[in-house]
N, C-alpha and C. Protein backbone atom coordinates (compact mmCIF):
# COMPACT_ATOMS: atom_id res chain seq x y z
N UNK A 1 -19.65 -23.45 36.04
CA UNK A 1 -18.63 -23.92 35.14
C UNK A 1 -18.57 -23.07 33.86
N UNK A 2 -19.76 -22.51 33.22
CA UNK A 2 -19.70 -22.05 31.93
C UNK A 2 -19.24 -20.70 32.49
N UNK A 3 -19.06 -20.18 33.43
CA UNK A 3 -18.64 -18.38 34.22
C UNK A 3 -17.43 -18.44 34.03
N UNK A 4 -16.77 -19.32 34.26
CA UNK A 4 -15.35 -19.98 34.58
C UNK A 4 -14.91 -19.89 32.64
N UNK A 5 -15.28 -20.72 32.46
CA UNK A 5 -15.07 -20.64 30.56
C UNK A 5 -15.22 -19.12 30.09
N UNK A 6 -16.69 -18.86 29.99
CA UNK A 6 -16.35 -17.35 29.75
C UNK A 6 -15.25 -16.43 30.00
N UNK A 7 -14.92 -16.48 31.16
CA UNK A 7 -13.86 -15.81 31.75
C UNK A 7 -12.59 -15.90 31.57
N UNK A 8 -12.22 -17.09 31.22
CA UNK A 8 -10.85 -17.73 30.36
C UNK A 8 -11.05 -17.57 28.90
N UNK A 9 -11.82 -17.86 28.14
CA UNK A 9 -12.48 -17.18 26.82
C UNK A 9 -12.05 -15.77 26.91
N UNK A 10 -12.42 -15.49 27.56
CA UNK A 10 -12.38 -13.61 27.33
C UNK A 10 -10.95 -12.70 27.86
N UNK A 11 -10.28 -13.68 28.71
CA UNK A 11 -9.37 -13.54 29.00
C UNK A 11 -8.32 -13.74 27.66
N UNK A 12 -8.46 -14.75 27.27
CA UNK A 12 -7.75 -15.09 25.74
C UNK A 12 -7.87 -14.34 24.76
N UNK A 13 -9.40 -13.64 24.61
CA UNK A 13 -9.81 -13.29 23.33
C UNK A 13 -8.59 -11.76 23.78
N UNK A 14 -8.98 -11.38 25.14
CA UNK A 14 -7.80 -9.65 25.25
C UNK A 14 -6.48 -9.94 25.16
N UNK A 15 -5.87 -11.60 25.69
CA UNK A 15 -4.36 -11.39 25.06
C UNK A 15 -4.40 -11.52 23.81
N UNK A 16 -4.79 -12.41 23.02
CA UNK A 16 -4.96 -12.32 21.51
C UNK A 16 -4.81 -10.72 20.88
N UNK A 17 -5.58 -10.01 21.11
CA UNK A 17 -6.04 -8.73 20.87
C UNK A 17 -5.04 -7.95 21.12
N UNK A 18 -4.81 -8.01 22.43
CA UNK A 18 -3.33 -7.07 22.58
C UNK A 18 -2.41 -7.19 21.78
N UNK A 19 -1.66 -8.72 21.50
CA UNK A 19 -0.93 -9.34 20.78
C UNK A 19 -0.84 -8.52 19.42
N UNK A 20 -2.40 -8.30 18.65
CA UNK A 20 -2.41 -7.81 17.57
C UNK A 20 -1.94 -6.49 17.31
N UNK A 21 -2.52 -6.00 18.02
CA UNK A 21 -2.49 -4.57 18.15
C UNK A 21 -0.72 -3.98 18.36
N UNK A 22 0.01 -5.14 19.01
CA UNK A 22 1.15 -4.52 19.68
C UNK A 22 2.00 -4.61 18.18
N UNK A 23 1.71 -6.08 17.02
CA UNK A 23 1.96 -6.21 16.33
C UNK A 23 1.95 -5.52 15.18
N UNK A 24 1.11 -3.46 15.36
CA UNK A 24 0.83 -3.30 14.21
C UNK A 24 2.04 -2.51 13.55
N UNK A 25 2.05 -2.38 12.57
CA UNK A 25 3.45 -1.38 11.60
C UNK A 25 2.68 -0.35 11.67
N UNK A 26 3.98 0.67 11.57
CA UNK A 26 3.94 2.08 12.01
C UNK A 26 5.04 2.28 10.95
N UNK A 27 4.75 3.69 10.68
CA UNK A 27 5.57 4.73 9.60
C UNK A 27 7.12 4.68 10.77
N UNK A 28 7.99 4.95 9.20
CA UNK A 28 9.64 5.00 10.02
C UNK A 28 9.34 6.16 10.99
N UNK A 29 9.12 6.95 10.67
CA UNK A 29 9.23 8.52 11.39
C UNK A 29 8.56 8.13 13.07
N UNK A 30 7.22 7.49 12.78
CA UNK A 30 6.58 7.10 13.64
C UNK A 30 7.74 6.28 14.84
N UNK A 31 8.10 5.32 14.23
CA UNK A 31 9.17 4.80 14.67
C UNK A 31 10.13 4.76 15.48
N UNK A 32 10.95 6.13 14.82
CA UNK A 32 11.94 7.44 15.48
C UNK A 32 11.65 7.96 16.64
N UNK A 33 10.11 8.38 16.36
CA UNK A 33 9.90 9.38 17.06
C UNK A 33 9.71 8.85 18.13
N UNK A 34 9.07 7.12 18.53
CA UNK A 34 8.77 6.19 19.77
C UNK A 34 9.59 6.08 20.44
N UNK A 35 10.81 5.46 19.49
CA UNK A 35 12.10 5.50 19.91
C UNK A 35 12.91 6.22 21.06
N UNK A 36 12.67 7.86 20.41
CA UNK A 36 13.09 8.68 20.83
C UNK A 36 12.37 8.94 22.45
N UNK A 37 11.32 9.23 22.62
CA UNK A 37 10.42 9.02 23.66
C UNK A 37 10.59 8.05 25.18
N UNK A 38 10.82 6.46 24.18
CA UNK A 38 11.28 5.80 25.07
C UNK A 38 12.62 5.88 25.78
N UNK A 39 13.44 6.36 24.89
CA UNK A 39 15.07 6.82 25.65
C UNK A 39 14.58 8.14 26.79
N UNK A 40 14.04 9.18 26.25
CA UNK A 40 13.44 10.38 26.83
C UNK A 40 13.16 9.68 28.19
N UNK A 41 12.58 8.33 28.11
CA UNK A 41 11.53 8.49 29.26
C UNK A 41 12.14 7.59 30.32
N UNK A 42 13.73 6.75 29.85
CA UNK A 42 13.61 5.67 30.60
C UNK A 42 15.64 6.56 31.13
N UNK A 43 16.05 7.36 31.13
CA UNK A 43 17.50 8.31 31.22
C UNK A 43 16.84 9.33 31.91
N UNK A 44 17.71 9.64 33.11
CA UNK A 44 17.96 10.57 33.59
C UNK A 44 17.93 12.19 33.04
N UNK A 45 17.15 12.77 33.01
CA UNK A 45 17.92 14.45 32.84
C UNK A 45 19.36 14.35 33.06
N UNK A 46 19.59 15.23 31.96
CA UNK A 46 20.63 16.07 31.80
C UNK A 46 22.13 14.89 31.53
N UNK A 47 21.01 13.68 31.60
CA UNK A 47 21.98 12.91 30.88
C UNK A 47 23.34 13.14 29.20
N UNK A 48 24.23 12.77 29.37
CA UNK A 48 25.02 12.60 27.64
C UNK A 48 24.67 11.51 26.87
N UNK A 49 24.51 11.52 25.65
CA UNK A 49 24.22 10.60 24.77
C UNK A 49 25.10 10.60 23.55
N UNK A 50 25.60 9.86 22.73
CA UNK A 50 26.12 9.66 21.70
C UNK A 50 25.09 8.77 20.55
N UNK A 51 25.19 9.31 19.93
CA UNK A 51 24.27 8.27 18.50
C UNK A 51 25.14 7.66 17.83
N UNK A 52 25.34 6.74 18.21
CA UNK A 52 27.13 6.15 17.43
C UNK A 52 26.64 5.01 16.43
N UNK A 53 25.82 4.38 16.47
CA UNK A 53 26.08 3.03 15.23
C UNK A 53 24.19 2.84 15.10
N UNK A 54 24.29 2.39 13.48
CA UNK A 54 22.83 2.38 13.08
C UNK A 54 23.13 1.32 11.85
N UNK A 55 23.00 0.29 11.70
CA UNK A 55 23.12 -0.32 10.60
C UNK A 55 21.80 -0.99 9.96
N UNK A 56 21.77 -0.74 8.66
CA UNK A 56 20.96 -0.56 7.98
C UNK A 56 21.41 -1.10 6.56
N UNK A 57 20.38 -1.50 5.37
CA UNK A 57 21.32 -1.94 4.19
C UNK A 57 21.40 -0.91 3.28
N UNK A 58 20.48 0.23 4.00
CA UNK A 58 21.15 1.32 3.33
C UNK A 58 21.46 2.69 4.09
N UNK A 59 22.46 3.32 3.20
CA UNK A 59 23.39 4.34 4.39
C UNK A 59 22.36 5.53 4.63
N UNK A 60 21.42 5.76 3.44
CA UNK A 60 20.54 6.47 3.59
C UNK A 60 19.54 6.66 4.86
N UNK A 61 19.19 5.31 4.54
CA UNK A 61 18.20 4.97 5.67
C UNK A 61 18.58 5.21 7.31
N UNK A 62 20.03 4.60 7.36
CA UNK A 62 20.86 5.20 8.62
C UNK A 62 20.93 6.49 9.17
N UNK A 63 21.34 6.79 8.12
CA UNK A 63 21.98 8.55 8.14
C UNK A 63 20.66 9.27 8.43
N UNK A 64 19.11 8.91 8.13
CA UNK A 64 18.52 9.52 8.09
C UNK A 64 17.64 9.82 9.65
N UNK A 65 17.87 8.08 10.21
CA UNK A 65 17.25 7.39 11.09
C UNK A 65 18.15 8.42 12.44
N UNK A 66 19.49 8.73 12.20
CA UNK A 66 20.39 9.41 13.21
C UNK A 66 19.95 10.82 13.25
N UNK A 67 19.80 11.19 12.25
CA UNK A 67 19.32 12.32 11.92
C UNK A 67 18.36 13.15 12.83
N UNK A 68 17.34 11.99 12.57
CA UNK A 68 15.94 12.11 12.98
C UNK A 68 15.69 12.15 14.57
N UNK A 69 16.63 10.92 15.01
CA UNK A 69 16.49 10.61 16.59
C UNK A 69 17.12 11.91 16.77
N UNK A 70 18.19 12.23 16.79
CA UNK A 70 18.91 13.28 17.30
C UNK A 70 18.50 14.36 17.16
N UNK A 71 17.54 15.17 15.77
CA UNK A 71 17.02 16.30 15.91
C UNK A 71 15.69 16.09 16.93
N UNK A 72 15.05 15.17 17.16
CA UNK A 72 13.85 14.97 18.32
C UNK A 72 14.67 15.09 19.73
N UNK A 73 15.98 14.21 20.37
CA UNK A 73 16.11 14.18 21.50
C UNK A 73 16.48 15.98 21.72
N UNK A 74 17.10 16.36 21.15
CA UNK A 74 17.77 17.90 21.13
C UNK A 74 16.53 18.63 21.34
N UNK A 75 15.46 18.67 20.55
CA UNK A 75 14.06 19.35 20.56
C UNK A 75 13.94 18.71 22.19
N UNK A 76 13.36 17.52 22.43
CA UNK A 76 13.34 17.58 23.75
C UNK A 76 14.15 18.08 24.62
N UNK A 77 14.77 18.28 24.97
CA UNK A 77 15.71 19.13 25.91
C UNK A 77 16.20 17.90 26.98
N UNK A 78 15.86 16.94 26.98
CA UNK A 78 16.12 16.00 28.33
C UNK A 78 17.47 15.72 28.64
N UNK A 79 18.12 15.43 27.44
CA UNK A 79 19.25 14.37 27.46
C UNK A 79 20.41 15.16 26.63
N UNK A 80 21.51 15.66 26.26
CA UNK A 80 22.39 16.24 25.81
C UNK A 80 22.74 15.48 24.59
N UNK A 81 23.04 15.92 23.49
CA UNK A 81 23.36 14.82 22.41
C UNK A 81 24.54 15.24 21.96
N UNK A 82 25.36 14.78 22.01
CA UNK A 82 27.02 14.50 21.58
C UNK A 82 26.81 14.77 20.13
N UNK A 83 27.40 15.65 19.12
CA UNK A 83 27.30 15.96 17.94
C UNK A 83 28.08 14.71 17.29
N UNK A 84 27.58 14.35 16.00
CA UNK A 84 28.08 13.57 15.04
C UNK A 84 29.85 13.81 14.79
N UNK A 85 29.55 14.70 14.56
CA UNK A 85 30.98 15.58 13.68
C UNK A 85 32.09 15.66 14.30
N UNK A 86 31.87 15.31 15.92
CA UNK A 86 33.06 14.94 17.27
C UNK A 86 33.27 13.68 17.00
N UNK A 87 32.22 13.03 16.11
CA UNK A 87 32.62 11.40 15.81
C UNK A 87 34.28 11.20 15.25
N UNK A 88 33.89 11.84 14.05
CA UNK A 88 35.17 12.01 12.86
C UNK A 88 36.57 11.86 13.71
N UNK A 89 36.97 12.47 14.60
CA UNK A 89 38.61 11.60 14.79
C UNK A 89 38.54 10.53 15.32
N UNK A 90 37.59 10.53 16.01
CA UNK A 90 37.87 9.02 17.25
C UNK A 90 37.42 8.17 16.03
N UNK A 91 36.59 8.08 14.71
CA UNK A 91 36.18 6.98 14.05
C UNK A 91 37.58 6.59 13.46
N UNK A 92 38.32 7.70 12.78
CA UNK A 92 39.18 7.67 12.09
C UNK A 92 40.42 6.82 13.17
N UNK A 93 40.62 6.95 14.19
CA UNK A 93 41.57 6.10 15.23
C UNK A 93 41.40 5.12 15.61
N UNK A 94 40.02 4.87 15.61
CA UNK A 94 39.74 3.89 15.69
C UNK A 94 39.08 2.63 15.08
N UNK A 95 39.22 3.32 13.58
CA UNK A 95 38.96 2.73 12.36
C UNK A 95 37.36 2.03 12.43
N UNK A 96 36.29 2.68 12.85
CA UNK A 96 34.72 2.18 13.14
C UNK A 96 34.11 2.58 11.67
N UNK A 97 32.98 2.06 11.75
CA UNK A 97 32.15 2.37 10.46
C UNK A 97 31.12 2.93 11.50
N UNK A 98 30.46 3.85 11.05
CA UNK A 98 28.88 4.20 11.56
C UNK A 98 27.67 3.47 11.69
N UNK A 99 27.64 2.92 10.33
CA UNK A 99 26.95 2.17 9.91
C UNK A 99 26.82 0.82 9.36
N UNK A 100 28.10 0.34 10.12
CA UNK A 100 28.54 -1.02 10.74
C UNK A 100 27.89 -1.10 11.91
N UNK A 101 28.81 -2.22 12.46
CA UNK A 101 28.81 -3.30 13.63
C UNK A 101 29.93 -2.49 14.61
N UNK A 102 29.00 -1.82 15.12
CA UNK A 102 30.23 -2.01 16.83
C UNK A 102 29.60 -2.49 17.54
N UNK A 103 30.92 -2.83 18.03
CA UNK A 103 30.80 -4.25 19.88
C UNK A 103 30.71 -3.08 20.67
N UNK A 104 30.31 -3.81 21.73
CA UNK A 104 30.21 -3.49 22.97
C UNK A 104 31.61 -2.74 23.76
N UNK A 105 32.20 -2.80 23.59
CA UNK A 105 33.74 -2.65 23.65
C UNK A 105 33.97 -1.49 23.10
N UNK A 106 34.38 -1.82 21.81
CA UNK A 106 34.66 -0.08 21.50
C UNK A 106 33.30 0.83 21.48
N UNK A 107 32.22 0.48 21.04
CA UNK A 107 31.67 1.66 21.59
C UNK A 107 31.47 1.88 22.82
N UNK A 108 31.79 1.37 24.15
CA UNK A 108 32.16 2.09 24.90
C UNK A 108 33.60 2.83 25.36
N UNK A 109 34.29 2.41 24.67
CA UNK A 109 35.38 3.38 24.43
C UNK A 109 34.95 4.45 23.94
N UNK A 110 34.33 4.66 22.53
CA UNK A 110 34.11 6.21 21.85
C UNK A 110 33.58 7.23 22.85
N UNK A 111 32.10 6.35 23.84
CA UNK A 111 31.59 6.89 24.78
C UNK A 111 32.00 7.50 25.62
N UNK A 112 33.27 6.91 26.12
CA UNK A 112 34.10 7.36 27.40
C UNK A 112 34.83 8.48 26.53
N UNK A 113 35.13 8.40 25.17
CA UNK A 113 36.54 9.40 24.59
C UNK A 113 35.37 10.79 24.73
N UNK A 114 34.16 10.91 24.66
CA UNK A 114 33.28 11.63 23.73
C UNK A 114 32.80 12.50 25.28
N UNK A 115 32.61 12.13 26.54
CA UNK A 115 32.15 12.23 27.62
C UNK A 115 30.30 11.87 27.85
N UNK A 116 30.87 11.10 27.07
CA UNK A 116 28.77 10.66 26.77
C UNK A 116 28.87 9.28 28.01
N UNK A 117 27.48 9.52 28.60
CA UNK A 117 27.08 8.66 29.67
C UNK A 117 26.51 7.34 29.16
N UNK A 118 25.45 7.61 27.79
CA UNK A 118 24.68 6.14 27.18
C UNK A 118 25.51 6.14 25.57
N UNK A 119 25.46 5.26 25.23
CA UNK A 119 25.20 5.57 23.64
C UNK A 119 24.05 4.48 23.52
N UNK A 120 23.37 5.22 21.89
CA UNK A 120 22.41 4.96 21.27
C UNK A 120 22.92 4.06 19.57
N UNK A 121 22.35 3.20 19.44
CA UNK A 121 22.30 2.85 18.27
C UNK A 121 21.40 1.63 18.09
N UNK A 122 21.36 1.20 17.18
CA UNK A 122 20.43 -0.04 16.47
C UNK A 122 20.35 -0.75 15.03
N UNK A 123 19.39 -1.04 14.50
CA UNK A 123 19.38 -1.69 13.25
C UNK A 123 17.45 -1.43 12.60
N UNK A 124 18.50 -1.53 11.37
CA UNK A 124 16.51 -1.97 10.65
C UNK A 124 17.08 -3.08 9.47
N UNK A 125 16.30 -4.12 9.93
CA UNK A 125 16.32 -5.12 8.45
C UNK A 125 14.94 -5.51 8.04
N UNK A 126 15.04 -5.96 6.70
CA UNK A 126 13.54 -6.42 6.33
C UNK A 126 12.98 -7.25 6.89
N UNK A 127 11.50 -7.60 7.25
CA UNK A 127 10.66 -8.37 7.81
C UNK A 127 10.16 -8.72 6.92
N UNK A 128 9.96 -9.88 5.97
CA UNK A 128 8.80 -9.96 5.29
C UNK A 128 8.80 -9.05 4.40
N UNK A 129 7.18 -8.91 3.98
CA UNK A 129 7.19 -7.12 2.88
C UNK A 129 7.47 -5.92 3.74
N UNK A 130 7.33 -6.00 5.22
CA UNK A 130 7.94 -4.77 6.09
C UNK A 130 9.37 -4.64 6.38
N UNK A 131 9.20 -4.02 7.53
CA UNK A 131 10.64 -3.65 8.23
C UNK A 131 10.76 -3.88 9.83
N UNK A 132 11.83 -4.28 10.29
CA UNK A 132 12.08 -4.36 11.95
C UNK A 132 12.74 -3.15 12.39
N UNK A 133 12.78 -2.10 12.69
CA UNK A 133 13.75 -1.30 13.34
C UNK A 133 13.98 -1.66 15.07
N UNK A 134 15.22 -1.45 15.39
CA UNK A 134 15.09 -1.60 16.75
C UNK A 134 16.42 -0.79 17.06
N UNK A 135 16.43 0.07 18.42
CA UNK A 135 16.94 0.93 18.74
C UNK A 135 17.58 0.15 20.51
N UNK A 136 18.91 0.83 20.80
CA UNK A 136 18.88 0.34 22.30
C UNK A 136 20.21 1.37 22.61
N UNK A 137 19.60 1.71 24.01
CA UNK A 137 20.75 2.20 24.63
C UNK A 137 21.65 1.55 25.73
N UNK A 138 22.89 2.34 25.35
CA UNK A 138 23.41 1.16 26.59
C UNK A 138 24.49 2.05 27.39
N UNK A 139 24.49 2.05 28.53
CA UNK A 139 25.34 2.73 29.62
C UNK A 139 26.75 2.76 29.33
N UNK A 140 27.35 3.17 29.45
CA UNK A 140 29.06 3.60 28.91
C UNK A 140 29.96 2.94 30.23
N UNK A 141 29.77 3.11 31.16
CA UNK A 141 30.59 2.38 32.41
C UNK A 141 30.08 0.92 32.51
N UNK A 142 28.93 0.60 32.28
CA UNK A 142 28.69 -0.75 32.61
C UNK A 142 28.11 -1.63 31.17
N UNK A 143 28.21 -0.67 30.39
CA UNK A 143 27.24 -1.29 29.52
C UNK A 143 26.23 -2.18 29.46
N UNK A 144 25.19 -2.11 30.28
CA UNK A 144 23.99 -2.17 30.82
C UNK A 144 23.27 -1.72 29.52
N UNK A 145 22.17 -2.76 29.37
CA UNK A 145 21.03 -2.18 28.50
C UNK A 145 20.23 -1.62 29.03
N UNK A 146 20.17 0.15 28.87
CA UNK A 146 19.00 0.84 29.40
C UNK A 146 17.96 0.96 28.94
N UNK A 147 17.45 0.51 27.66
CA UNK A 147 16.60 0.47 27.01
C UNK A 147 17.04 0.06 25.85
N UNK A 148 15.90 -0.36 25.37
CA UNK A 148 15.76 -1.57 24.03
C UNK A 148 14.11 -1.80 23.69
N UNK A 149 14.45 -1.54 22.12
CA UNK A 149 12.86 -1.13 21.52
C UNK A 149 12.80 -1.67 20.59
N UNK A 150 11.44 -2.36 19.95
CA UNK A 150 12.01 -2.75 18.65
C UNK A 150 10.25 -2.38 18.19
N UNK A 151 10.38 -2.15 16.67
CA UNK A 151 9.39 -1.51 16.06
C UNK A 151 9.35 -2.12 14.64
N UNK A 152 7.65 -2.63 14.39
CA UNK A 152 7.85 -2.76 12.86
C UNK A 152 7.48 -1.51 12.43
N UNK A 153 7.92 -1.24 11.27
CA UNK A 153 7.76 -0.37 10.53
C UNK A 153 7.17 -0.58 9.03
N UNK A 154 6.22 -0.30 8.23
CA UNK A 154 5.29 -0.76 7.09
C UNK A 154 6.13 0.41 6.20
N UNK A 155 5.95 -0.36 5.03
CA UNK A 155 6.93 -0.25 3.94
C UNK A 155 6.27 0.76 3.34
N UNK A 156 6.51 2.10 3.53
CA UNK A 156 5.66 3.17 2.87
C UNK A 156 6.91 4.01 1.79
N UNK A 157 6.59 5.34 0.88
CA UNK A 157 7.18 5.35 -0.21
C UNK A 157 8.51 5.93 0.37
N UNK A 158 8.40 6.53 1.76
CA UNK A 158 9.72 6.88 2.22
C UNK A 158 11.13 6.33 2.13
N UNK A 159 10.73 5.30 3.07
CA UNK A 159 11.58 4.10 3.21
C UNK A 159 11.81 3.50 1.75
N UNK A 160 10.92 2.51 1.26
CA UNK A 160 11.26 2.14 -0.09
C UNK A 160 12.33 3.33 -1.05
N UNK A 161 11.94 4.31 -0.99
CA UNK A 161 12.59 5.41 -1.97
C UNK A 161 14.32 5.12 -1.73
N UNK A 162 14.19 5.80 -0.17
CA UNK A 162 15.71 5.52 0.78
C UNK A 162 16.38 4.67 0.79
N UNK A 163 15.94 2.93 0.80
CA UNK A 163 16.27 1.57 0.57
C UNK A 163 17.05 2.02 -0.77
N UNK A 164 16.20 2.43 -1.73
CA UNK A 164 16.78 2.64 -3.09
C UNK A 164 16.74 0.99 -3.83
N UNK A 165 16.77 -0.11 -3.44
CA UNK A 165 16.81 -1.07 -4.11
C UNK A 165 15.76 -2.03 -4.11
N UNK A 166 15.02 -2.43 -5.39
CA UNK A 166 13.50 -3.14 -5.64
C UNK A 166 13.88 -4.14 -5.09
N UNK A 167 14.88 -4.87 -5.33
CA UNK A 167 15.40 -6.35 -5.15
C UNK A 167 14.93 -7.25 -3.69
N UNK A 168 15.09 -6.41 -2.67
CA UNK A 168 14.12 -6.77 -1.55
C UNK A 168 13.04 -6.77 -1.57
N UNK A 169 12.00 -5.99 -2.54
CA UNK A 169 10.20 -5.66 -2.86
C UNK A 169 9.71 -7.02 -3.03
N UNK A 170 9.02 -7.31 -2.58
CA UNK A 170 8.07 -8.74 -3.06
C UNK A 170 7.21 -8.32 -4.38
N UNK A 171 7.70 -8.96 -5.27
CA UNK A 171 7.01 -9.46 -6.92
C UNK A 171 5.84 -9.14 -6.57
N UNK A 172 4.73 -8.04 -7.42
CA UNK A 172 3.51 -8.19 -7.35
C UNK A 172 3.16 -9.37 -8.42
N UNK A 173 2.05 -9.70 -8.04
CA UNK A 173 1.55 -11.22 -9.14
C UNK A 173 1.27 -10.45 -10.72
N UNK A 174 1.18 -9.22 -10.76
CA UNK A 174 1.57 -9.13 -12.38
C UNK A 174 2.94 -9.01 -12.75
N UNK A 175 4.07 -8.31 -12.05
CA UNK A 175 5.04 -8.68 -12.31
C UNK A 175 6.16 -9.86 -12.97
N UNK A 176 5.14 -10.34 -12.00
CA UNK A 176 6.03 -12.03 -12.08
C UNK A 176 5.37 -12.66 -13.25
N UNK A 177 3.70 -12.48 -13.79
CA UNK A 177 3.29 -12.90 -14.67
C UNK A 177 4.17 -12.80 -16.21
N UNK A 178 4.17 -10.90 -15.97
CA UNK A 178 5.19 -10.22 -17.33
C UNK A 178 6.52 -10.91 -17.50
N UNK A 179 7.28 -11.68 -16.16
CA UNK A 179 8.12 -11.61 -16.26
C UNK A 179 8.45 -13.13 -16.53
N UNK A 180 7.10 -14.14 -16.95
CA UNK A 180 7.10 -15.12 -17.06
C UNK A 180 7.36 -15.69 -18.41
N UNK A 181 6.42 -14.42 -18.71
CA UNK A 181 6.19 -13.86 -20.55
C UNK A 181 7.29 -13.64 -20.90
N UNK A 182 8.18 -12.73 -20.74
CA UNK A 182 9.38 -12.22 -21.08
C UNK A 182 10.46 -13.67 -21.65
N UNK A 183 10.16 -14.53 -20.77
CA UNK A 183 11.33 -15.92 -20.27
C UNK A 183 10.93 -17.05 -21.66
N UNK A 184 9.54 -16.77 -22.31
CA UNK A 184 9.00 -17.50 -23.36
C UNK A 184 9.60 -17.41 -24.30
C-alpha cells in the first residue's frame, strides 16, 4: 500500500514540477524566437506566410515583435515570408489596422490577395507584473489553426522601455509610500 502512495506522490510531485517549469517567463526575444521555431516546425517547406496582425498596447512593441519573427523565419529559410510593404494597398482597400483586430475573414482575404498559404499574427497583453504573448497561425483556405503558442514573457528593460508607459508598472512599496506623503 505505501509503494502505491509513493508512486502517486511522485507522480504528482513531476506534474506539479512540470507545471512550474512550463510556467516560467522568458525574455520577449526569447519569445519570438520560440515562436518562430514552432511555426518553422509545425508548416510545410517552402510554404507562404504573411505576418499580418499583432496587437499590442503598444505599436512599438508590435512593430518590433513583426520585425523580429520575420527577420528569424527569412534567416531560416523554411517558409517564404510575404514582405510587409505588399501590405500597404490591400490595407489601404481594405481599410485594416496592423495592429488591430482582424477577423478571420478578412485576413484571409489579404492572404489569398498576397498569395500567402498561412498567415501569422497574435497579441501580447499584461499578465500581472509580466506579459502573455501569444502567436498563431492559421491556413488561408480553411482557416484552420496550424499552430498556436502562447508565452509568458518577464518584464525586462526592453519591453518596459517599448511599452513606453509606467501606468501598467506595479507601484513599488516606496513609491506608493512617497506618494502617500505627497497626498498629506
Amino acid at each position: 500500500m505505501k509503494k502505491k502512495q509513493f508512486i502517486w506522490v511522485s507522480i504528482l510531485l513531476f506534474l506539479v514540477a512540470g507545471g512550474v517549469l512550463h510556467a516560467q517567463m522568458v525574455l520577449l526575444d526569447m519569445a519570438i524566437e520560440d515562436g518562430a521555431k514552432q511555426i518553422e516546425a509545425k508548416l510545410e517547406a517552402g510554404v507562404t506566410v504573411v505576418l499580418l496582425n499583432f496587437k499590442s498596447p503598444s505599436e512599438r512593441v508590435a512593430n518590433y515583435v513583426l520585425d523580429e519573427l520575420r527577420d528569424i523565419l527569412v534567416k531560416g529559410g523554411k517558409v517564404t515570408v510575404v514582405d510587409k510593404a505588399s501590405l500597404a494597398p490591400i490595407q489601404q482597400e481594405m481599410n485594416l489596422q496592423l495592429t488591430g483586430d482582424v477577423n478571420d475573414r478578412s485576413a484571409q482575404a489579404v492572404g489569398k490577395r498576397l498569395g500567402a498559404q498561412s498567415i501569422v499574427s497574435g497579441s501580447i497583453e499584461v499578465d500581472g507584473i509580466n506579459y502573455r504573448m501569444r502567436l498563431r497561425t492559421i491556413e488561408v483556405e480553411t482557416t484552420d489553426v496550424q499552430v498556436s503558442s502562447t508565452f509568458g514573457v518577464s518584464r525586462d528593460a526592453l519591453i518596459v522601455t517599448m511599452m513606453g508607459n509606467t501606468a501598467n508598472r506595479p507601484e513599488s512599496s516606496n513609491n506608493r509610500r512617497e506618494s502617500r506623503r505627497s497626498r498629506r
